[in-house]
PDB file of N, CA and C in Angstrom:
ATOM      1  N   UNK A   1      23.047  81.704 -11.483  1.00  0.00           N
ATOM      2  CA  UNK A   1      22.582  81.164 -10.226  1.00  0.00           C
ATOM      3  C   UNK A   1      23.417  81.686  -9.057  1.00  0.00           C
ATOM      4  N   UNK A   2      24.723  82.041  -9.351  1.00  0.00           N
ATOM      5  CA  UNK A   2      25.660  82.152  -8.327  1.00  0.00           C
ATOM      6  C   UNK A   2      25.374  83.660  -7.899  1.00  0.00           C
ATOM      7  N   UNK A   3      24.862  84.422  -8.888  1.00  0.00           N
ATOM      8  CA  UNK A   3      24.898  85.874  -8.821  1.00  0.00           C
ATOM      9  C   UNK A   3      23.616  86.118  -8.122  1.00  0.00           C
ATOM     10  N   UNK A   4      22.296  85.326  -8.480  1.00  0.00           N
ATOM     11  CA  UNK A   4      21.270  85.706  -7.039  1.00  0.00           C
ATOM     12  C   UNK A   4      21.637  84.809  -5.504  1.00  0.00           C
ATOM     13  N   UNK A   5      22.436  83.831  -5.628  1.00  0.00           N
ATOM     14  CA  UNK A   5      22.716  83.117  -4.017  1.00  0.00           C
ATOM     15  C   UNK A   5      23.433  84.702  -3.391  1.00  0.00           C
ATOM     16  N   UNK A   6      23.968  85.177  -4.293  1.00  0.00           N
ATOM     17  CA  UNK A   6      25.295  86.116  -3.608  1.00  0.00           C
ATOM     18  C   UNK A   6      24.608  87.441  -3.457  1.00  0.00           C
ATOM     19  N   UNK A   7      23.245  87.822  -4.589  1.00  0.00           N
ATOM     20  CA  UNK A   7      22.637  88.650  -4.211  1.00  0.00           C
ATOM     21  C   UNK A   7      21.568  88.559  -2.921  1.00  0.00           C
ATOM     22  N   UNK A   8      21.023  87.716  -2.753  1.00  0.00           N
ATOM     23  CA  UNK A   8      20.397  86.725  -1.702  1.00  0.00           C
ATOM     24  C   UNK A   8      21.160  87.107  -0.372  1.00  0.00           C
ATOM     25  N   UNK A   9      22.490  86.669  -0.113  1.00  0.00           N
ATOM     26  CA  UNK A   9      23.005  86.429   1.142  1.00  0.00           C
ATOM     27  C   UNK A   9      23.605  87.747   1.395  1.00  0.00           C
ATOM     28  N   UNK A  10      23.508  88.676   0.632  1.00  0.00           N
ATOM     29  CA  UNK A  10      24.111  89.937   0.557  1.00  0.00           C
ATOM     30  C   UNK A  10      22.459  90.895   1.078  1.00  0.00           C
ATOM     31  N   UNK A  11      21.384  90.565   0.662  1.00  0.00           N
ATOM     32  CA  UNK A  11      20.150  91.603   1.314  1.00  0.00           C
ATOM     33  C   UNK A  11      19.521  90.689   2.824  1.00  0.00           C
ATOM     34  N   UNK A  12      20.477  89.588   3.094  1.00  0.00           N
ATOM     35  CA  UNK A  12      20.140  88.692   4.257  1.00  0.00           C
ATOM     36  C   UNK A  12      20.925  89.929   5.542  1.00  0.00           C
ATOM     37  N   UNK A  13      22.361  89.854   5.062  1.00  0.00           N
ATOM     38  CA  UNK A  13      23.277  90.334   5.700  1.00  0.00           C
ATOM     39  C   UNK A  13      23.207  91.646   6.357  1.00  0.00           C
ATOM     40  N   UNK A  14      22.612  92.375   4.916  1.00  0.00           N
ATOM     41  CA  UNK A  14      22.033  93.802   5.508  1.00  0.00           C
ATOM     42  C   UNK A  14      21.063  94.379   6.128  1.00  0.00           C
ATOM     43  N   UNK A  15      19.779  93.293   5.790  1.00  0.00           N
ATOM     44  CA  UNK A  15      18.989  92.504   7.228  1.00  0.00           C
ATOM     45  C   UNK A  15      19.120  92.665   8.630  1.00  0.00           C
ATOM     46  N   UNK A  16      19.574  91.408   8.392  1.00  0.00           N
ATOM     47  CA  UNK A  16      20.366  91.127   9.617  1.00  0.00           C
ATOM     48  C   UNK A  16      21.098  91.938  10.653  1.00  0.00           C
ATOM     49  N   UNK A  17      21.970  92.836   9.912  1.00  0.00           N
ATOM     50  CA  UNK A  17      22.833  93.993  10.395  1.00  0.00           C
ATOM     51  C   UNK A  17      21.905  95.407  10.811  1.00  0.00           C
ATOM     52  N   UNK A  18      21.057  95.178  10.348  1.00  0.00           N
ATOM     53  CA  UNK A  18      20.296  96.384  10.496  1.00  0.00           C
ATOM     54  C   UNK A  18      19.241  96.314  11.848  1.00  0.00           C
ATOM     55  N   UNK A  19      18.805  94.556  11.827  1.00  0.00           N
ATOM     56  CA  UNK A  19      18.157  94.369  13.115  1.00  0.00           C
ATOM     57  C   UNK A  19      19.142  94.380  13.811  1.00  0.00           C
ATOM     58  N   UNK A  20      20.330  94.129  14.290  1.00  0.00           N
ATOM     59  CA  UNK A  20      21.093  93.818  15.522  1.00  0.00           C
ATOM     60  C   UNK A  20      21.527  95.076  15.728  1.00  0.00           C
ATOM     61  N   UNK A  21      21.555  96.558  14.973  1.00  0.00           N
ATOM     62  CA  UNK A  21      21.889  97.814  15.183  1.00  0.00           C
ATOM     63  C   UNK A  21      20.931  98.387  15.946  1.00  0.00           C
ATOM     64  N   UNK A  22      19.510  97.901  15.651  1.00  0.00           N
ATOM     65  CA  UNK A  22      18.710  98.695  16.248  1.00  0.00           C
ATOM     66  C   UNK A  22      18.798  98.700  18.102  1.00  0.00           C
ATOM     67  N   UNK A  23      18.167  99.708  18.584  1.00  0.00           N
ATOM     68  CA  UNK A  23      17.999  99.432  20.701  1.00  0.00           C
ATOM     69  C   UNK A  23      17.038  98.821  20.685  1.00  0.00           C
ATOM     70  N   UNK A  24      17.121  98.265  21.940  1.00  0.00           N
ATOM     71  CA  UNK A  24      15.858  98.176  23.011  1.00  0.00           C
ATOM     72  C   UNK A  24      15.074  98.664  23.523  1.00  0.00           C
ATOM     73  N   UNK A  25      13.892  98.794  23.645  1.00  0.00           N
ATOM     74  CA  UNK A  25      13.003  99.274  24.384  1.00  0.00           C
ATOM     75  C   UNK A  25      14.055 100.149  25.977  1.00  0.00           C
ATOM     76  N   UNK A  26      14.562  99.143  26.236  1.00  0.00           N
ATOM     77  CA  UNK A  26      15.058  99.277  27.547  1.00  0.00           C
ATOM     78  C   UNK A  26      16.292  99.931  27.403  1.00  0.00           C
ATOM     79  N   UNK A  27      17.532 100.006  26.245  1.00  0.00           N
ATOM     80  CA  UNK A  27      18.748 100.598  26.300  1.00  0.00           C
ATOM     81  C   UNK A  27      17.965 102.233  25.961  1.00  0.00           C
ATOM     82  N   UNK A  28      17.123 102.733  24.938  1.00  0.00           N
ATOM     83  CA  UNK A  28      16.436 103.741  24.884  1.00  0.00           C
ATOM     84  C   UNK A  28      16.058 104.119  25.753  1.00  0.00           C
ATOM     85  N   UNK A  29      15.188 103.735  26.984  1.00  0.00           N
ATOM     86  CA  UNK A  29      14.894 104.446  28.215  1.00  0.00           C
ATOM     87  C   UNK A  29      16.327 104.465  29.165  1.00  0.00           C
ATOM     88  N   UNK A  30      17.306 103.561  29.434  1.00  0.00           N
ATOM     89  CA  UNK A  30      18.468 104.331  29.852  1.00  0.00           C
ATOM     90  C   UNK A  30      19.617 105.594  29.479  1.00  0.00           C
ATOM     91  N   UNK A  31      18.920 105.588  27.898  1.00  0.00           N
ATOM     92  CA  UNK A  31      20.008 106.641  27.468  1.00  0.00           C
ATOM     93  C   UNK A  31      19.095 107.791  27.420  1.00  0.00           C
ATOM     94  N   UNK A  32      17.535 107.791  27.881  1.00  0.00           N
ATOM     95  CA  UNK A  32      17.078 109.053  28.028  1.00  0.00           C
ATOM     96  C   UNK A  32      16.923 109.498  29.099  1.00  0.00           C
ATOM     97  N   UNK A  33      17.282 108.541  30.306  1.00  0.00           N
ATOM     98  CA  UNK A  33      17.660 109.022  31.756  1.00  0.00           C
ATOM     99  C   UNK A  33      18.778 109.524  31.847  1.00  0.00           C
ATOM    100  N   UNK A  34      19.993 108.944  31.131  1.00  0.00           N
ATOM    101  CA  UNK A  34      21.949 109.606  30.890  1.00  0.00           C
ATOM    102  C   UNK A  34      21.301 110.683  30.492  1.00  0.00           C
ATOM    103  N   UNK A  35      20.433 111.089  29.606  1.00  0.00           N
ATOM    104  CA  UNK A  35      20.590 112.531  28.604  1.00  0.00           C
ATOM    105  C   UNK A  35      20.497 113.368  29.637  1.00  0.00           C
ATOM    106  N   UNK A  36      19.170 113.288  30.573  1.00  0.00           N
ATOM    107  CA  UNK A  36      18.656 113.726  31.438  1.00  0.00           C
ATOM    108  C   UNK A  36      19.510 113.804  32.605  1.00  0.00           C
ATOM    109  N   UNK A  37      19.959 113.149  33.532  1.00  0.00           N
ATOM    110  CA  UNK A  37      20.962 113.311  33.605  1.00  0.00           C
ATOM    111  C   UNK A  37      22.206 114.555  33.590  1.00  0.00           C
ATOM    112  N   UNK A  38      22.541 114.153  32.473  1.00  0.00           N
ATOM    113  CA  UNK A  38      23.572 115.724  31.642  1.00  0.00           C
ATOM    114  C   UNK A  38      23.067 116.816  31.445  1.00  0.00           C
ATOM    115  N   UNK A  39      21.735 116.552  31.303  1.00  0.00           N
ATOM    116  CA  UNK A  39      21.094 117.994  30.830  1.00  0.00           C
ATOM    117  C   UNK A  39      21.035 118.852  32.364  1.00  0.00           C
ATOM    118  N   UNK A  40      20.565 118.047  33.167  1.00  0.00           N
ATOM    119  CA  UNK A  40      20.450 118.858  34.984  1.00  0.00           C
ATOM    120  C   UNK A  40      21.576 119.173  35.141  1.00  0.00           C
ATOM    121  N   UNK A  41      22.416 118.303  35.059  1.00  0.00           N
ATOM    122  CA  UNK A  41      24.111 119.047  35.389  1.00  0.00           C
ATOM    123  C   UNK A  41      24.769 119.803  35.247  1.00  0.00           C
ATOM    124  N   UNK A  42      24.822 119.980  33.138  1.00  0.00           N
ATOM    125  CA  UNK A  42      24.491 121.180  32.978  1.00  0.00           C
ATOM    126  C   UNK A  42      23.975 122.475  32.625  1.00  0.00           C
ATOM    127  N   UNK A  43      22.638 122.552  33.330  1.00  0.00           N
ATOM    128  CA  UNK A  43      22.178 123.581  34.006  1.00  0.00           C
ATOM    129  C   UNK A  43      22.744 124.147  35.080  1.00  0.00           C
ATOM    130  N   UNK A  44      23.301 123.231  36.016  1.00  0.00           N
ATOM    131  CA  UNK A  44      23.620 123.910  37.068  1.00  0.00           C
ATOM    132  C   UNK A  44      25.096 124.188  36.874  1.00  0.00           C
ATOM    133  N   UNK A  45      25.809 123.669  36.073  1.00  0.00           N
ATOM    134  CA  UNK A  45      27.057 124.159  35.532  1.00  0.00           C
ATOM    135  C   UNK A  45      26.957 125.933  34.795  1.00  0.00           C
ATOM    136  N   UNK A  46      25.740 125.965  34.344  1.00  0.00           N
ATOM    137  CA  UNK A  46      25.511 127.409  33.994  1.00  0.00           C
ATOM    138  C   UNK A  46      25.109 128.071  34.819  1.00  0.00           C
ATOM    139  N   UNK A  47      24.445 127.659  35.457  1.00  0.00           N
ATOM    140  CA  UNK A  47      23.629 128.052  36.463  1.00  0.00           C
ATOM    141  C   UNK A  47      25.129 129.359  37.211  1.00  0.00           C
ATOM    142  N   UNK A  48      26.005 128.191  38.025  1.00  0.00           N
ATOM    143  CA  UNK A  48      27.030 128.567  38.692  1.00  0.00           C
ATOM    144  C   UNK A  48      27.950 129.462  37.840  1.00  0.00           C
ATOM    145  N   UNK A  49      28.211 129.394  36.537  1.00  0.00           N
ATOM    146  CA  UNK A  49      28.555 130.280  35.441  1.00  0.00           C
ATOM    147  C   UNK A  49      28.344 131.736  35.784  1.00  0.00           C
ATOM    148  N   UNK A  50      26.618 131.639  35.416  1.00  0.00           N
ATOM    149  CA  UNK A  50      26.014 132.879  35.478  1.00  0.00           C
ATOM    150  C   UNK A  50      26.699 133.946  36.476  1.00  0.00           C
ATOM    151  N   UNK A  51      26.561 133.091  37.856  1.00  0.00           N
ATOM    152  CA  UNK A  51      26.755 133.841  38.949  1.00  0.00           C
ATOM    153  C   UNK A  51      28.151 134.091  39.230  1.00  0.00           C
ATOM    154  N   UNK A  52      28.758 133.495  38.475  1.00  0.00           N
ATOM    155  CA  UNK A  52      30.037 133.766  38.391  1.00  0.00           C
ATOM    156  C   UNK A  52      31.067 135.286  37.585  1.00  0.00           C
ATOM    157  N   UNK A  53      29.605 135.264  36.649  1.00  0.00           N
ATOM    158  CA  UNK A  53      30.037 135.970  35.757  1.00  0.00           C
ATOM    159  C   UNK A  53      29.403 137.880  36.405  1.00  0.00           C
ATOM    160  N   UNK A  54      28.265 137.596  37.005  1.00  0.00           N
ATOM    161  CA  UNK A  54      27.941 138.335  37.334  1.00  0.00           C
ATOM    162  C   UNK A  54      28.836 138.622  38.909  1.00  0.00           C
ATOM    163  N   UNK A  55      29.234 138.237  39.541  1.00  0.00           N
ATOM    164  CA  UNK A  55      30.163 138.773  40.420  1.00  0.00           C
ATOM    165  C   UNK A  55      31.669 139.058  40.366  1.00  0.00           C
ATOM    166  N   UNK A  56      32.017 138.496  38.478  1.00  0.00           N
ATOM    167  CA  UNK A  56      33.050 139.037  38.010  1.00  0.00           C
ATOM    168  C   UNK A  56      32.637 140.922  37.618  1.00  0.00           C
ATOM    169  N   UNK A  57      31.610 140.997  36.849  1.00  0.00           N
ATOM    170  CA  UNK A  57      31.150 142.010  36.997  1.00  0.00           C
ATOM    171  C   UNK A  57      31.436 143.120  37.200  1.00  0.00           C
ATOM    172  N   UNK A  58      30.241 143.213  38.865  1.00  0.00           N
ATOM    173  CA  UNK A  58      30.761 143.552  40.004  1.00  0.00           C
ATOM    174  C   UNK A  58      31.947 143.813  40.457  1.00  0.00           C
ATOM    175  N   UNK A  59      33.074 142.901  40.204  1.00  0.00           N
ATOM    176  CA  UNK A  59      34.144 143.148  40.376  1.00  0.00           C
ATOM    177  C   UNK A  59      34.860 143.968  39.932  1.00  0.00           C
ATOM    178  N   UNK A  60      34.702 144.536  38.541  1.00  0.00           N
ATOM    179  CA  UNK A  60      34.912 145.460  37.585  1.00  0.00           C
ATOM    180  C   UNK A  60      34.457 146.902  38.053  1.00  0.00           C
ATOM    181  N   UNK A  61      33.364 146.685  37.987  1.00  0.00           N
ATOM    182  CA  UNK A  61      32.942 148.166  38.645  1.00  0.00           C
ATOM    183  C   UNK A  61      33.149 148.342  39.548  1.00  0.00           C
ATOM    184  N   UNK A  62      33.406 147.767  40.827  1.00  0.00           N
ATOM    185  CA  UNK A  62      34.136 148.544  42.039  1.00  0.00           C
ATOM    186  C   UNK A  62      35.472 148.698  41.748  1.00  0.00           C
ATOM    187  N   UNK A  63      36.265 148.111  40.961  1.00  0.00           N
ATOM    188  CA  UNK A  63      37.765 148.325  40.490  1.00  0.00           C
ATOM    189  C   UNK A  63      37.385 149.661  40.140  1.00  0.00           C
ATOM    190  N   UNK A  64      36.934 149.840  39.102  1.00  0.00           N
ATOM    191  CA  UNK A  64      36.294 151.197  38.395  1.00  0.00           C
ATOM    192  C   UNK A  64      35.936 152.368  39.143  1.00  0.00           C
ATOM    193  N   UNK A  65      35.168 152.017  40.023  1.00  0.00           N
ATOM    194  CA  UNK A  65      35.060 153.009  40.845  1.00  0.00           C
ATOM    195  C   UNK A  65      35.781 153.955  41.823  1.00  0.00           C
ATOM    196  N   UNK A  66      37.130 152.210  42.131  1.00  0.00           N
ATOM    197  CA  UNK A  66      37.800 153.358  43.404  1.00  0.00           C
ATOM    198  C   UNK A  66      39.478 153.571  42.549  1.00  0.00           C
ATOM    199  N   UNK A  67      39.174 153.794  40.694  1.00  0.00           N
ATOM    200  CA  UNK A  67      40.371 154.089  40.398  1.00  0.00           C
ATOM    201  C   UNK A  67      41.511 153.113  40.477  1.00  0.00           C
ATOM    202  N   UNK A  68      41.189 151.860  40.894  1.00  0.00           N
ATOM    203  CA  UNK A  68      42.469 150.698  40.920  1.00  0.00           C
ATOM    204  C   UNK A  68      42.654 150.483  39.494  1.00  0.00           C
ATOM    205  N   UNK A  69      43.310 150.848  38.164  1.00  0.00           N
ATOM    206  CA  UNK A  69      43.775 150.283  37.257  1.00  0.00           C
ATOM    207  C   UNK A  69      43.845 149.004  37.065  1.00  0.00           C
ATOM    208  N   UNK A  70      44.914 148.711  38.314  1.00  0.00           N
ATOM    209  CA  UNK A  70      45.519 147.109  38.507  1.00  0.00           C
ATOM    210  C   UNK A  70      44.730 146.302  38.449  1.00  0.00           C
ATOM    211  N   UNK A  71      44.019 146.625  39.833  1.00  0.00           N
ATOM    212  CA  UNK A  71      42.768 145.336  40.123  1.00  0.00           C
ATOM    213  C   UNK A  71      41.595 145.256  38.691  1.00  0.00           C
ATOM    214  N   UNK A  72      41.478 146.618  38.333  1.00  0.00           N
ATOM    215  CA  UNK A  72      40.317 146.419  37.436  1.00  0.00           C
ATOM    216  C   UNK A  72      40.751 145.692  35.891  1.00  0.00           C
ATOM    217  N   UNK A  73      42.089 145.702  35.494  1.00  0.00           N
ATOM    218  CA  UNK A  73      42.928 144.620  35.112  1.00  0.00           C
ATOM    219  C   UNK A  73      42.685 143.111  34.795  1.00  0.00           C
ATOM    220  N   UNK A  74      42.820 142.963  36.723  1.00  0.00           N
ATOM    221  CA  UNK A  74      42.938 141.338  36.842  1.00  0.00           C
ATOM    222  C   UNK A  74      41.656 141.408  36.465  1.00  0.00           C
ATOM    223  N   UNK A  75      40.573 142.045  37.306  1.00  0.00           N
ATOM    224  CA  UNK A  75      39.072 141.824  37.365  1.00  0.00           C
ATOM    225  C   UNK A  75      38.460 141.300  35.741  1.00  0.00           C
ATOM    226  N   UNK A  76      39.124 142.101  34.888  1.00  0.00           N
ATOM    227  CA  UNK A  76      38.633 141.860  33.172  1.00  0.00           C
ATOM    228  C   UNK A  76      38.886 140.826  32.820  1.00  0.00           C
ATOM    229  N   UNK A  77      40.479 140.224  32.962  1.00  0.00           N
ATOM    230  CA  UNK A  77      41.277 138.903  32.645  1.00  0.00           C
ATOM    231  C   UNK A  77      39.834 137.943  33.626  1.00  0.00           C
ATOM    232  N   UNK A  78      39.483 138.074  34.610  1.00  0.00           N
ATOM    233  CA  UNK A  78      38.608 136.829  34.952  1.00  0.00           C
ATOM    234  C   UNK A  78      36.873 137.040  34.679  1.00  0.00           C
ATOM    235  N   UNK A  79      36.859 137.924  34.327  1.00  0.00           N
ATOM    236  CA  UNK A  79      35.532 138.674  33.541  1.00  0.00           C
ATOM    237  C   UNK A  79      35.561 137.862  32.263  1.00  0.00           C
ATOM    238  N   UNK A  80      36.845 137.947  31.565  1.00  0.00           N
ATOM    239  CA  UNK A  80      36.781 137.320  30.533  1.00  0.00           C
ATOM    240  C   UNK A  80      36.480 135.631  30.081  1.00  0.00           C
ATOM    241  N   UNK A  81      37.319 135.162  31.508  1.00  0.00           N
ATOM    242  CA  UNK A  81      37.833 133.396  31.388  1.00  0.00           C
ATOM    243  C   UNK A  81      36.405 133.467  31.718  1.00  0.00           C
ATOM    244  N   UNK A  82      35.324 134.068  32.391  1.00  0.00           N
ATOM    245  CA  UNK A  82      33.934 132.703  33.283  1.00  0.00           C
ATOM    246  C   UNK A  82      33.265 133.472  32.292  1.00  0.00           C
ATOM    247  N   UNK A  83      33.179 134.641  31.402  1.00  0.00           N
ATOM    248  CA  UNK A  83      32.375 134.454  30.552  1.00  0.00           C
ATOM    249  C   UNK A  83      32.397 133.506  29.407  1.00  0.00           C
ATOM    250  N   UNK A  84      33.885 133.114  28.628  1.00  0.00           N
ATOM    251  CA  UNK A  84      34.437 131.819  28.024  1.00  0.00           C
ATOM    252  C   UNK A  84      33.673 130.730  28.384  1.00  0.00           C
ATOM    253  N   UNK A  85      33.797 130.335  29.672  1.00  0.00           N
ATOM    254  CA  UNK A  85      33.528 128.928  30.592  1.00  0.00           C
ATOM    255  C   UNK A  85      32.088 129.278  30.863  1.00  0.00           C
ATOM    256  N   UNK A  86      31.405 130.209  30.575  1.00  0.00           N
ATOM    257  CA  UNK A  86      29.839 130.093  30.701  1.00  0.00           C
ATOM    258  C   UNK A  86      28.945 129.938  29.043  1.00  0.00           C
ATOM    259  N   UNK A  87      29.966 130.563  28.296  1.00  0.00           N
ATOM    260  CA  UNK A  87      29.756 130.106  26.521  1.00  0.00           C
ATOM    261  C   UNK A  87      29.417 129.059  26.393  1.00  0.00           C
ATOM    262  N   UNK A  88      30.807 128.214  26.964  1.00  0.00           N
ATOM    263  CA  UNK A  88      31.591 126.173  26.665  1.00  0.00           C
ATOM    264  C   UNK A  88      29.973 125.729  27.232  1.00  0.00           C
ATOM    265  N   UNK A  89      29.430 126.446  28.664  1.00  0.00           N
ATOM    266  CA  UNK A  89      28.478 124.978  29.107  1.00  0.00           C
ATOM    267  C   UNK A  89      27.673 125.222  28.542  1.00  0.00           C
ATOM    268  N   UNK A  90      26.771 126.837  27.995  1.00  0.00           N
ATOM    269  CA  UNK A  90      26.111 127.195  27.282  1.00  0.00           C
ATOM    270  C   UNK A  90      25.734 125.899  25.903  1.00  0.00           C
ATOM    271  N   UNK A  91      27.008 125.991  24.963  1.00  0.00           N
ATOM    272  CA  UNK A  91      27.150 125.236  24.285  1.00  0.00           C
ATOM    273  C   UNK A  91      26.700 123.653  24.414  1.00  0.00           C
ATOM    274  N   UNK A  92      27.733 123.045  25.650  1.00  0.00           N
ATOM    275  CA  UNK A  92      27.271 121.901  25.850  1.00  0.00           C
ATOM    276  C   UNK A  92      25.923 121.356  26.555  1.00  0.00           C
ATOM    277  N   UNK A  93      25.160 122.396  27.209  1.00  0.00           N
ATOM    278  CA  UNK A  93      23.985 122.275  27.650  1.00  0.00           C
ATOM    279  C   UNK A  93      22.842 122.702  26.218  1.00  0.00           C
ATOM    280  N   UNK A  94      23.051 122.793  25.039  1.00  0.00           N
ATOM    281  CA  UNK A  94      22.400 122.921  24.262  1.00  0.00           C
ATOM    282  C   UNK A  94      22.431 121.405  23.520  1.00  0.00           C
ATOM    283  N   UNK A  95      23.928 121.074  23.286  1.00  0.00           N
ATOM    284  CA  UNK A  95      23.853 119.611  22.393  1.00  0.00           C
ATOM    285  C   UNK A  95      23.304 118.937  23.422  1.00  0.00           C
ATOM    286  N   UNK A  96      23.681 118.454  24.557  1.00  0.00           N
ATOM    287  CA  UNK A  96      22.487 117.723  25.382  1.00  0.00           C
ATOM    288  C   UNK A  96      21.643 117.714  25.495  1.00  0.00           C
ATOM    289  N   UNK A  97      20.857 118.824  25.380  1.00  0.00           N
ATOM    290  CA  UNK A  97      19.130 119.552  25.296  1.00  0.00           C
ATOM    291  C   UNK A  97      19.044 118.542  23.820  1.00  0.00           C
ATOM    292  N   UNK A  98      19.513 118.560  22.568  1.00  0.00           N
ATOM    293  CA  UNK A  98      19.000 118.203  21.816  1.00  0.00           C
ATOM    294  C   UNK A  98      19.380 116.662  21.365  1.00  0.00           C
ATOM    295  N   UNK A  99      20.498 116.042  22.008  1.00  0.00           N
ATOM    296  CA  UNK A  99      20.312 114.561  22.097  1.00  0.00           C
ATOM    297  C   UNK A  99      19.547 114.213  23.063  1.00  0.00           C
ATOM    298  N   UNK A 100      19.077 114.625  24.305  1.00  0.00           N
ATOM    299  CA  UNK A 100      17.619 114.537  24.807  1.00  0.00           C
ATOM    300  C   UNK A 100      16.465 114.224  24.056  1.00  0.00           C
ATOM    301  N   UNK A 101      16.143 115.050  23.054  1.00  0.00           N
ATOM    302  CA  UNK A 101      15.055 115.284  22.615  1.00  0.00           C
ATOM    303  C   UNK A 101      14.663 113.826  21.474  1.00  0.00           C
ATOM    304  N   UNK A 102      16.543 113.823  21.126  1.00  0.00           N
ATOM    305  CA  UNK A 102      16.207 112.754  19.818  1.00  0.00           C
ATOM    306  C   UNK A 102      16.183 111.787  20.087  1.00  0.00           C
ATOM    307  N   UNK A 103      16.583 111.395  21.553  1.00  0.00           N
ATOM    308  CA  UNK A 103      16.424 109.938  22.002  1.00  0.00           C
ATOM    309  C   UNK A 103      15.191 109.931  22.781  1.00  0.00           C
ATOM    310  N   UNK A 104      14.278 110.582  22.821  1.00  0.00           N
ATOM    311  CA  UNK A 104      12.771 111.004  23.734  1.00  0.00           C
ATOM    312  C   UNK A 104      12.227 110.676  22.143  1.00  0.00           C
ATOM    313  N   UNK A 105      12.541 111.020  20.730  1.00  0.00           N
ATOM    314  CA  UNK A 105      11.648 110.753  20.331  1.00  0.00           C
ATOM    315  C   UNK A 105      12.283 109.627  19.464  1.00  0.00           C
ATOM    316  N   UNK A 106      12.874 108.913  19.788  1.00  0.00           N
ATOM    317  CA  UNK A 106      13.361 107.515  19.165  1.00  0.00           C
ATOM    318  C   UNK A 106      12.479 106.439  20.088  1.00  0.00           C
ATOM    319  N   UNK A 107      12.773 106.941  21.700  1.00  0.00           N
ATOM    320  CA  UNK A 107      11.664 105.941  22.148  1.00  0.00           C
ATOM    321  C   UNK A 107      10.400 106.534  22.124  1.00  0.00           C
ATOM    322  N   UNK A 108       9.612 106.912  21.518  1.00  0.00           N
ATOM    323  CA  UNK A 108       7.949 106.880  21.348  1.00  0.00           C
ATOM    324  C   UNK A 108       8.076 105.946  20.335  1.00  0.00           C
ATOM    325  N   UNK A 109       9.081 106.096  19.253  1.00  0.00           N
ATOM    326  CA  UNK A 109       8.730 105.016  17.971  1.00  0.00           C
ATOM    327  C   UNK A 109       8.766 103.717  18.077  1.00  0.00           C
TER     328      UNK A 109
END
């Protein structure tokens, strides 16, 4: 008897725990406005990347062109860091793209 009360209050519990885990209607539509949110941001975090990277560039080839060693140097060292820092948002504008998606389709269900 003791072993179904205990099996009993043990599939209550996990029940129970399982409804109070679930969202809301309403915490689901705020965390797909946050996603959204992050996801615009960064875009334009790449966005500014891009152009960053491309006027590092630029920078290179006119080093290149007028024979500065030096400058064309530094120019690579920061050629290098905003292509790095355009990877990172790359990256993080992808996991956001796709916790977007999974909380867009958590609330249809």
């Amino acid at each position: 008897m003791m072993k179904t009360i205990a099996c009993f209050a043990g599939a209550l519990a996990l029940v129970a725990g399982s409804a109070v885990a679930q969202k809301t209607h309403s915490e689901k539509d705020t965390e797909v406005r946050q996603d959204r949110k992050e996801v615009k941001q960064d875009r334009k975090a790449v966005k500014a990347d891009r152009h960053e990277v491309r006027q590092d560039r630029s920078d290179v080839r006119n080093a290149a062109r007028r024979d500065d060693k030096k400058g064309e140097t530094v120019a690579r060292k920061e050629l290098d860091k905003s292509e790095a820092k355009l990877r990172r948002d790359e990256q993080e504008l992808r996991k956001d793209t796709k916790e977007l998606r999974q909380d867009q389709r958590q609330l249809r269900q």
